[in-house]
PDB file of N, CA and C in Angstrom:
ATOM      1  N   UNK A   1       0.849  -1.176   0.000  1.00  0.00           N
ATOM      2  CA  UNK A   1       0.000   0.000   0.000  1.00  0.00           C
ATOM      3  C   UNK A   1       0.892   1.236   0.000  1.00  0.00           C
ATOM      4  N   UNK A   2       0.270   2.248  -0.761  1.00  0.00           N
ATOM      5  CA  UNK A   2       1.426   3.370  -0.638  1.00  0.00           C
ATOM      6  C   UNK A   2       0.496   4.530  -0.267  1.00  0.00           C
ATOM      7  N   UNK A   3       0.908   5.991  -0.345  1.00  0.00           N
ATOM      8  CA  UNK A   3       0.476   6.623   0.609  1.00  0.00           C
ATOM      9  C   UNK A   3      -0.952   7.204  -0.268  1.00  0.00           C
ATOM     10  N   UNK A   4      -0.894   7.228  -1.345  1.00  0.00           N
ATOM     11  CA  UNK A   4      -1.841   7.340  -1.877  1.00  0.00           C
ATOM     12  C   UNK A   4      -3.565   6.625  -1.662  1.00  0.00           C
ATOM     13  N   UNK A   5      -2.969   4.939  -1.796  1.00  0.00           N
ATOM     14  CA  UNK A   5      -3.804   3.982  -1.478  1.00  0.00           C
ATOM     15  C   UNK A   5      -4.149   4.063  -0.063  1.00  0.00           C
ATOM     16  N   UNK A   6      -3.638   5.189   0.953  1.00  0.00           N
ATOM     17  CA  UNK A   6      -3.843   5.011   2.662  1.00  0.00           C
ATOM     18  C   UNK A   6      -5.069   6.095   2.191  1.00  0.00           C
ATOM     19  N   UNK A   7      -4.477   7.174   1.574  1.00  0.00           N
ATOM     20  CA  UNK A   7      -5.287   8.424   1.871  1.00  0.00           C
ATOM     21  C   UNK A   7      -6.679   7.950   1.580  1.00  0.00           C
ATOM     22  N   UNK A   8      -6.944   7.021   0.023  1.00  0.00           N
ATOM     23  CA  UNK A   8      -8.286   7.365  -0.052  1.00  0.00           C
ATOM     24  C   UNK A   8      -8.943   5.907   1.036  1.00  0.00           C
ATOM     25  N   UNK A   9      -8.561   4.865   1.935  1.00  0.00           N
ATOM     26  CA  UNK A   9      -8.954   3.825   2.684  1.00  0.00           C
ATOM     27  C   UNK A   9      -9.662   5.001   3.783  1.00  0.00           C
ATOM     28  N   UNK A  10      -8.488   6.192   4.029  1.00  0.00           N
ATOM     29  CA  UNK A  10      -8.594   6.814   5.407  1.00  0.00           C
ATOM     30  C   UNK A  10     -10.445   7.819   4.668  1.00  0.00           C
ATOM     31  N   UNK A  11      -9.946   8.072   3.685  1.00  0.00           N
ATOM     32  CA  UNK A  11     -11.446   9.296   3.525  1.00  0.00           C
ATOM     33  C   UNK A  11     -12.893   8.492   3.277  1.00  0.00           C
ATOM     34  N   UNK A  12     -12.259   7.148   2.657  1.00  0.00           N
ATOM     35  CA  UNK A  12     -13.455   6.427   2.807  1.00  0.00           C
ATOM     36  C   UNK A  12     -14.432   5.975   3.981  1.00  0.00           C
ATOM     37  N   UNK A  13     -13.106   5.452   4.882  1.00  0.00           N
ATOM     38  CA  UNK A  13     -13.545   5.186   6.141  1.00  0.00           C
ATOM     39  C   UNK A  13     -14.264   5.911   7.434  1.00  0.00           C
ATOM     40  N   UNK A  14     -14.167   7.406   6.603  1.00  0.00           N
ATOM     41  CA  UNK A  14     -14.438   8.444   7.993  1.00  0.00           C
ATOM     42  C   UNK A  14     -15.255   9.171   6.983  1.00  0.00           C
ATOM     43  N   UNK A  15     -15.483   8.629   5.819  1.00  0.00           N
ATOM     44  CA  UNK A  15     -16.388   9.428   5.358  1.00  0.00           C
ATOM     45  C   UNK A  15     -15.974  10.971   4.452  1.00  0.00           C
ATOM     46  N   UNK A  16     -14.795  11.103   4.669  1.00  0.00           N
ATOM     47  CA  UNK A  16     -14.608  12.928   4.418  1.00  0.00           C
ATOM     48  C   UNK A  16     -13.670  13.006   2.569  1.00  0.00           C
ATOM     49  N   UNK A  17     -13.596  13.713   2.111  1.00  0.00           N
ATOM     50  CA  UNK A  17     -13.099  13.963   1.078  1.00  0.00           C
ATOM     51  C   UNK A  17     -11.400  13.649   0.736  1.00  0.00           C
ATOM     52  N   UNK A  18     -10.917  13.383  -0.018  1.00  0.00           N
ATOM     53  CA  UNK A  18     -10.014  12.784  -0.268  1.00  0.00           C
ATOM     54  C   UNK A  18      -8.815  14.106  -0.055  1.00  0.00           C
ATOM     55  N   UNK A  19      -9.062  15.601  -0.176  1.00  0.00           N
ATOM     56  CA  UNK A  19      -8.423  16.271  -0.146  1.00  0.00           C
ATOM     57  C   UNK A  19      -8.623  16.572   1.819  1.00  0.00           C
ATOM     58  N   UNK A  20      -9.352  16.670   2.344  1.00  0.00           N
ATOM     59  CA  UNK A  20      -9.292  16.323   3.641  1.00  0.00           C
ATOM     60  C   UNK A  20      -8.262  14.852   4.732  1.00  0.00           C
ATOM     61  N   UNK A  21      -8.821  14.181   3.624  1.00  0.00           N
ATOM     62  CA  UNK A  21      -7.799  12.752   4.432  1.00  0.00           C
ATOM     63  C   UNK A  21      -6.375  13.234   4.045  1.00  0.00           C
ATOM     64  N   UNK A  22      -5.872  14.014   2.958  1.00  0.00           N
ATOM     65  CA  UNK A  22      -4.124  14.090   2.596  1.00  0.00           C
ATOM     66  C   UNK A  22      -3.855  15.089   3.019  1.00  0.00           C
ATOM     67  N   UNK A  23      -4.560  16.309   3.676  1.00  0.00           N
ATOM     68  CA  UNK A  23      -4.079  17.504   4.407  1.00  0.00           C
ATOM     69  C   UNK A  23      -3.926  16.385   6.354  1.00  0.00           C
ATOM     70  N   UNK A  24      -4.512  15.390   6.370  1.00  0.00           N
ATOM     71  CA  UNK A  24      -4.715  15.390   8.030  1.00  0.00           C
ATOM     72  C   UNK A  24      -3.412  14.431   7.951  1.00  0.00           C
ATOM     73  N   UNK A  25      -3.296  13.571   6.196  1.00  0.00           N
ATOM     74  CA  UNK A  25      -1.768  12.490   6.345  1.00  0.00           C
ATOM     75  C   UNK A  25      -0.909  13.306   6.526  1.00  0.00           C
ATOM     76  N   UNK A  26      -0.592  14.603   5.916  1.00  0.00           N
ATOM     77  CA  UNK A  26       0.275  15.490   5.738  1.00  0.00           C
ATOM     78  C   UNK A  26       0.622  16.068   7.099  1.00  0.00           C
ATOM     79  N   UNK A  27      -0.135  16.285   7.877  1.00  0.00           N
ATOM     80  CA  UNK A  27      -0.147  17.141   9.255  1.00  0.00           C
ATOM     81  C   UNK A  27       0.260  16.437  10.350  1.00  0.00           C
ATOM     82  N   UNK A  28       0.118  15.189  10.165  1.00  0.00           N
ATOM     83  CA  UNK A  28       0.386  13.912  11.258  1.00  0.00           C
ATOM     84  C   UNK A  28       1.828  13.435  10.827  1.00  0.00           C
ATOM     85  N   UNK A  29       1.925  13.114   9.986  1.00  0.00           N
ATOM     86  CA  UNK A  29       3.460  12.418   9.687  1.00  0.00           C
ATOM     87  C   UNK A  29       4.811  13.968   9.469  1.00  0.00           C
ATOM     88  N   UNK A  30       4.101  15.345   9.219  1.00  0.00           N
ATOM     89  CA  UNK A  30       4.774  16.104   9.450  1.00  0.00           C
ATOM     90  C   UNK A  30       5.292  16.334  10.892  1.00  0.00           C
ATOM     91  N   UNK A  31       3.904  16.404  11.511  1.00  0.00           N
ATOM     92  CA  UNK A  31       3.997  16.676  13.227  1.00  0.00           C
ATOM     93  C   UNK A  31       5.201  15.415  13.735  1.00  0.00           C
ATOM     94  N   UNK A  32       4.874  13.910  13.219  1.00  0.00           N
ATOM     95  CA  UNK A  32       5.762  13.324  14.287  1.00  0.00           C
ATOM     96  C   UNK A  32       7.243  13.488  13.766  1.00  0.00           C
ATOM     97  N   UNK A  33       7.218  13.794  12.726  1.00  0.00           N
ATOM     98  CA  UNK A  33       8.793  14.052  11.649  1.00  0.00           C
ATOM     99  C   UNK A  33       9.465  15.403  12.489  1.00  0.00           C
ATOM    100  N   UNK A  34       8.973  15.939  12.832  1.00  0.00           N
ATOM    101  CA  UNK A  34       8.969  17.295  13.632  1.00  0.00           C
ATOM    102  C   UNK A  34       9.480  17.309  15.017  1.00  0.00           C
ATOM    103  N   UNK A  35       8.548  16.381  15.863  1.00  0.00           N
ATOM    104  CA  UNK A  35       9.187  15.811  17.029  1.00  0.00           C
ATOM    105  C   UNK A  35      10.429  14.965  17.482  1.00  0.00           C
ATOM    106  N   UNK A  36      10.221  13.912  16.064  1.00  0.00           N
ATOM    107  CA  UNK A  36      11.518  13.205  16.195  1.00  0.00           C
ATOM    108  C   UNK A  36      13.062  14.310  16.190  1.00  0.00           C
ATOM    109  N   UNK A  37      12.517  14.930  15.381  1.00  0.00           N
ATOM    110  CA  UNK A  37      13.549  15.720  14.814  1.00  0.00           C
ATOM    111  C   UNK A  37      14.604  16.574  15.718  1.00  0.00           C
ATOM    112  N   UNK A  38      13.346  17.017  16.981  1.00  0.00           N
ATOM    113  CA  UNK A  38      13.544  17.828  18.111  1.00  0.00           C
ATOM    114  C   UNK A  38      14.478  16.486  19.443  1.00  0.00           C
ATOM    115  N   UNK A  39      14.519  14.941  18.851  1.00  0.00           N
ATOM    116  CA  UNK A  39      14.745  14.290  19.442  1.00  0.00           C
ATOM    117  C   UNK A  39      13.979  13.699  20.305  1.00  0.00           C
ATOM    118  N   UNK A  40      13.148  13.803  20.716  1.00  0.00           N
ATOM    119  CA  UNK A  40      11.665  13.363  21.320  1.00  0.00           C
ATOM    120  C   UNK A  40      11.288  12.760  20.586  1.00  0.00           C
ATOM    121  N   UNK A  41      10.031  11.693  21.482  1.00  0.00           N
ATOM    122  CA  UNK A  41       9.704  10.565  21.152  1.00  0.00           C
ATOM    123  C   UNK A  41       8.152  10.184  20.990  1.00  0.00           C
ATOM    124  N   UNK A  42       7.472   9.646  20.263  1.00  0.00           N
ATOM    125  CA  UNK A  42       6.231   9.637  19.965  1.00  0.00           C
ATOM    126  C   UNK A  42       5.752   8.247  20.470  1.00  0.00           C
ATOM    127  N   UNK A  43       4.905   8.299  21.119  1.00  0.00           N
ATOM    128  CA  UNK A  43       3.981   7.166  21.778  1.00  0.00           C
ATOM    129  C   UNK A  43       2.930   7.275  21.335  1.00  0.00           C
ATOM    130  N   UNK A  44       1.958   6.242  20.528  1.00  0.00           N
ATOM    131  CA  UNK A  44       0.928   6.043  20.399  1.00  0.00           C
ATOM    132  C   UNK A  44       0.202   4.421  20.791  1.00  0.00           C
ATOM    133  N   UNK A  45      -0.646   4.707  21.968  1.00  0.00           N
ATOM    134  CA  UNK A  45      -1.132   3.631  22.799  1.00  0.00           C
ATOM    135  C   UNK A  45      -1.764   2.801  21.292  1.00  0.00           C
ATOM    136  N   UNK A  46      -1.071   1.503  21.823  1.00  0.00           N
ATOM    137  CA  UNK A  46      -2.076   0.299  20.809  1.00  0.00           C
ATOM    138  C   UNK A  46      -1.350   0.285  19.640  1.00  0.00           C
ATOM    139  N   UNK A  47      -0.511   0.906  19.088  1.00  0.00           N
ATOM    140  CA  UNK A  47       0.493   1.117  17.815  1.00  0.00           C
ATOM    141  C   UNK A  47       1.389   0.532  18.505  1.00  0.00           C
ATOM    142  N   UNK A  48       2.202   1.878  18.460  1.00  0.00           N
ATOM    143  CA  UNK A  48       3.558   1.567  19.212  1.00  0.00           C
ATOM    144  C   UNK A  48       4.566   2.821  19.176  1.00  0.00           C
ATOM    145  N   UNK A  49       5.636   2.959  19.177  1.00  0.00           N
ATOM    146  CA  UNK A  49       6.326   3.870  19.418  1.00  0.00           C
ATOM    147  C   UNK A  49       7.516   4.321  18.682  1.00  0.00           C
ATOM    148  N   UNK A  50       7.769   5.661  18.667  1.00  0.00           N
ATOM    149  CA  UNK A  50       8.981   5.820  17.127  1.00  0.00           C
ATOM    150  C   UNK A  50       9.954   6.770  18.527  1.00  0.00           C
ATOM    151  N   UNK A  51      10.834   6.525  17.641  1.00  0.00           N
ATOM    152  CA  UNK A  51      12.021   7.148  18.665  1.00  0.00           C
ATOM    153  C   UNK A  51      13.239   7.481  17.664  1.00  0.00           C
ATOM    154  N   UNK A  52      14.148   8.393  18.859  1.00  0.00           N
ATOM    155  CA  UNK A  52      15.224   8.299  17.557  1.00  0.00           C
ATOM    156  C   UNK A  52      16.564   7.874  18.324  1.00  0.00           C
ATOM    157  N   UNK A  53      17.429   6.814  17.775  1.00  0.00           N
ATOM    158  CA  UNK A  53      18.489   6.190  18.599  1.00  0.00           C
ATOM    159  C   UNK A  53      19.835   6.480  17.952  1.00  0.00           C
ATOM    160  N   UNK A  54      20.553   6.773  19.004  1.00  0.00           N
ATOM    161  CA  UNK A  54      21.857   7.743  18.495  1.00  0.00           C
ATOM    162  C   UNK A  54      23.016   6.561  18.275  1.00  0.00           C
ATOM    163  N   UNK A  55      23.775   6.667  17.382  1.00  0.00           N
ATOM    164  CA  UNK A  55      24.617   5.661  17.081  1.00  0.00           C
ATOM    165  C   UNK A  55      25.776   6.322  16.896  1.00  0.00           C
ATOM    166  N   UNK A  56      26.923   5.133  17.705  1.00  0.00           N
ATOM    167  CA  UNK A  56      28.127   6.208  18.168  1.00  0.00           C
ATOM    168  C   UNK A  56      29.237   5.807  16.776  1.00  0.00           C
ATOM    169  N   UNK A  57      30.413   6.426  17.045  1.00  0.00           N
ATOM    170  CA  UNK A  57      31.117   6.631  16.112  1.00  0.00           C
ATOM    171  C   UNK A  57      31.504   4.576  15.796  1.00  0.00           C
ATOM    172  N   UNK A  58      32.019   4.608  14.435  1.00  0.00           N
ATOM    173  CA  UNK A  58      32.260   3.021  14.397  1.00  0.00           C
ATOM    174  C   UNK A  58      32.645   2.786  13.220  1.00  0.00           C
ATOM    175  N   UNK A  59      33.353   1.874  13.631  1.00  0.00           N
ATOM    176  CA  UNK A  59      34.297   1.314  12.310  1.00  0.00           C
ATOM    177  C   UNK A  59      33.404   0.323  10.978  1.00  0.00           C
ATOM    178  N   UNK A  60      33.363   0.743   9.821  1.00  0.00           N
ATOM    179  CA  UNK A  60      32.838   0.455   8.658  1.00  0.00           C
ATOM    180  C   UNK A  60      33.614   0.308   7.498  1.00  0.00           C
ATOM    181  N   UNK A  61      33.299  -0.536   6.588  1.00  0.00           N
ATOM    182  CA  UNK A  61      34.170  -1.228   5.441  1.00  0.00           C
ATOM    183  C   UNK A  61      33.214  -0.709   3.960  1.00  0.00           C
ATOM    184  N   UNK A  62      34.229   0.112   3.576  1.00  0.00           N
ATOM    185  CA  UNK A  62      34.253   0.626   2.060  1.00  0.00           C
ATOM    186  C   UNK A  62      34.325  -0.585   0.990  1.00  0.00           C
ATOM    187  N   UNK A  63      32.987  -1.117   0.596  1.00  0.00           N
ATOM    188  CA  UNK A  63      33.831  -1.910  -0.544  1.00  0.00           C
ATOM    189  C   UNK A  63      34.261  -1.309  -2.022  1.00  0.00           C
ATOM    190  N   UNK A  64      33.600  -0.303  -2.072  1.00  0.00           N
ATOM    191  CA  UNK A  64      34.148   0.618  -3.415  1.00  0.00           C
ATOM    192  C   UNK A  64      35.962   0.614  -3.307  1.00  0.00           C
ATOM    193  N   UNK A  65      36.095   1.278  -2.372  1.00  0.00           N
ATOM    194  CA  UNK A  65      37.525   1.345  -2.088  1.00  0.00           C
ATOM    195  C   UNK A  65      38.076   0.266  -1.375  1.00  0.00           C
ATOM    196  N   UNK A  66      37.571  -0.770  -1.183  1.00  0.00           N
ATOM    197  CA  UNK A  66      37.964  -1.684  -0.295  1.00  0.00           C
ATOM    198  C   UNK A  66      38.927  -1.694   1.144  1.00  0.00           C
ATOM    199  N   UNK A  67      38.068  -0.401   1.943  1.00  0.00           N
ATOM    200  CA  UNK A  67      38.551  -0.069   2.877  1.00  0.00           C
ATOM    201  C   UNK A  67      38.291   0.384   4.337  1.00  0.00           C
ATOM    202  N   UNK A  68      38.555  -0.120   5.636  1.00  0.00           N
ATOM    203  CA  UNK A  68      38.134  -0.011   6.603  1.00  0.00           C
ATOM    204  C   UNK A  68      37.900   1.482   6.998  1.00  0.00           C
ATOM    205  N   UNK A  69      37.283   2.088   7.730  1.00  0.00           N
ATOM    206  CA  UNK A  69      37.047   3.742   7.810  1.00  0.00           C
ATOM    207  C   UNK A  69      36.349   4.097   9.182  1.00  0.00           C
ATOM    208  N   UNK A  70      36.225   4.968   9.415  1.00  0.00           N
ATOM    209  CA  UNK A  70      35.445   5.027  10.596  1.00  0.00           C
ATOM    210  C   UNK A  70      34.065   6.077   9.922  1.00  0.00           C
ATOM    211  N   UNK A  71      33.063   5.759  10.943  1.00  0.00           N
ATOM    212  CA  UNK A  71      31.844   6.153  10.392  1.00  0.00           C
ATOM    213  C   UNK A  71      31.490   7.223  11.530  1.00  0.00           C
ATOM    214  N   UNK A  72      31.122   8.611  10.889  1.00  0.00           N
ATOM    215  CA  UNK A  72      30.634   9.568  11.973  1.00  0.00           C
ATOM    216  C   UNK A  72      29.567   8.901  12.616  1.00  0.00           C
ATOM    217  N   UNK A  73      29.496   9.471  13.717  1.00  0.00           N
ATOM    218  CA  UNK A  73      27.944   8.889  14.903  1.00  0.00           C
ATOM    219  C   UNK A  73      26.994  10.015  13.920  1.00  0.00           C
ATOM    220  N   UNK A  74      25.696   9.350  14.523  1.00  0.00           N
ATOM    221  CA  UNK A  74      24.891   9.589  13.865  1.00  0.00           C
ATOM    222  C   UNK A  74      23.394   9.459  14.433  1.00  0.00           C
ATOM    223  N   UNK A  75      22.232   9.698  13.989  1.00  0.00           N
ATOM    224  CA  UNK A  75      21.141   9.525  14.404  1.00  0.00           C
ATOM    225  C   UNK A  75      19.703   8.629  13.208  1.00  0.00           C
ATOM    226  N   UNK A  76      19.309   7.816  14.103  1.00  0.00           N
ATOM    227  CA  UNK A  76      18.205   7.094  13.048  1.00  0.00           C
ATOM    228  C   UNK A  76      16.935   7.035  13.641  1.00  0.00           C
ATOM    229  N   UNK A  77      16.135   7.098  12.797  1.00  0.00           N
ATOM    230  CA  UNK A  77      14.666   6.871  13.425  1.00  0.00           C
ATOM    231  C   UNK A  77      14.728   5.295  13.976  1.00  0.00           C
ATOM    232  N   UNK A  78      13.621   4.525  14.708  1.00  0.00           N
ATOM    233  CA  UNK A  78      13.394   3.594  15.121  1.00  0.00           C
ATOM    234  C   UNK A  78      11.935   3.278  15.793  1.00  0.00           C
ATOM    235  N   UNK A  79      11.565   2.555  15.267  1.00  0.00           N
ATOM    236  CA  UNK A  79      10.185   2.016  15.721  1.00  0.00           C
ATOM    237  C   UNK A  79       9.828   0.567  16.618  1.00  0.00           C
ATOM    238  N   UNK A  80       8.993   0.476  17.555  1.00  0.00           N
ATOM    239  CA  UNK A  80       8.513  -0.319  18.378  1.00  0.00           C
ATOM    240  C   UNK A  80       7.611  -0.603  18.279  1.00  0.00           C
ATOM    241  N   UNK A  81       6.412  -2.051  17.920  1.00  0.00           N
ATOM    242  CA  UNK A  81       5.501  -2.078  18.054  1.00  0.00           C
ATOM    243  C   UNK A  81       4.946  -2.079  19.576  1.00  0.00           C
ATOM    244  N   UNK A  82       3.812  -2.106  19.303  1.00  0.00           N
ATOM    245  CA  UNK A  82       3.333  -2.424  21.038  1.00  0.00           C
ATOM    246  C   UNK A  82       2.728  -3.706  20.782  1.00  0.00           C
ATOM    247  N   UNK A  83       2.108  -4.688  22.275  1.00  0.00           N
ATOM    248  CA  UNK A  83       1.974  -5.860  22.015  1.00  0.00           C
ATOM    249  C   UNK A  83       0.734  -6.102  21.464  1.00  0.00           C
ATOM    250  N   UNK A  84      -0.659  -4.772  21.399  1.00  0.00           N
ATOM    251  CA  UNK A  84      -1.372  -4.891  20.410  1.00  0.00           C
ATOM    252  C   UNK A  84      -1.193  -5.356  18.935  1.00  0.00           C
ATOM    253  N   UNK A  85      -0.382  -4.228  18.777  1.00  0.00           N
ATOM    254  CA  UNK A  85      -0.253  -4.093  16.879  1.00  0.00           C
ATOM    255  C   UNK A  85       0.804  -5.777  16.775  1.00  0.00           C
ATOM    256  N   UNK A  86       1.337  -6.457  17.714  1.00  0.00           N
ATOM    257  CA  UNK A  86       2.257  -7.970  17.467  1.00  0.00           C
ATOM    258  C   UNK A  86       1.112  -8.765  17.265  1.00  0.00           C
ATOM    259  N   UNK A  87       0.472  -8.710  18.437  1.00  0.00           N
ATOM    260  CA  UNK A  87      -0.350  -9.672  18.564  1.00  0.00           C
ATOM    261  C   UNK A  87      -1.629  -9.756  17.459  1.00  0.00           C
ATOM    262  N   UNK A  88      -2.070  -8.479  16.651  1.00  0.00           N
ATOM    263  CA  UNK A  88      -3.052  -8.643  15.817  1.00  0.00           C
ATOM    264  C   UNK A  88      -2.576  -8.941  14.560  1.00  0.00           C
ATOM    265  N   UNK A  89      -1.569  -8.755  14.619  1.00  0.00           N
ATOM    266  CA  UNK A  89      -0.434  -9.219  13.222  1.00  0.00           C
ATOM    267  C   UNK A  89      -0.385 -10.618  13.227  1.00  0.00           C
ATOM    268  N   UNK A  90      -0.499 -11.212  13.930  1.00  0.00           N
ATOM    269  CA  UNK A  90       0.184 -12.459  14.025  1.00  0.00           C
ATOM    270  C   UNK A  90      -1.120 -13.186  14.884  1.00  0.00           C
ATOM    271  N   UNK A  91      -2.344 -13.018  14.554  1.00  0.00           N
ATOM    272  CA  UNK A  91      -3.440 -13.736  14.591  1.00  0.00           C
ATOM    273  C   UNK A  91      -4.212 -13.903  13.553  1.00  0.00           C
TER     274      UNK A  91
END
């Protein structure tokens, strides 16, 4: 499914216009893109949780150049389900 195929499931489902469901996708995945960003962490009960986990400096292998290097630290998003969203997956 891509984000297209979410928007019109979401306007169908609630009823509202298709340009309504992609202003509220737009506002939500901006907002948590926003927070992460600030380094803070988003909890949503029954989902699960996005965070962002800092990764320290570390040694990495170039195969272009075929060569060991060190890799700046850095930051990545990361997600958690909760044991809702496991458990309905996997029933």
């Amino acid at each position: 499914m891509n984000k297209s195929d979410l928007i019109k499931k979401v306007s169908k489902k609630l009823k509202i216009k298709q340009k309504d469901s992609s202003t509220l996708y737009e506002a939500l995945f901006h907002e948590i893109t926003d927070i992460l960003a600030r380094g803070d962490s988003v909890q949503i009960s029954g989902f699960g949780s996005f965070e962002v986990q800092k990764l320290e400096k570390r040694k990495g292998f170039n195969p272009l150049i075929e060569k060991w290097m060190m890799l700046p630290p850095k930051q990545k998003p990361h997600f958690t389900p909760s044991e809702n969203l496991k458990k309905r997956i996997n029933s």
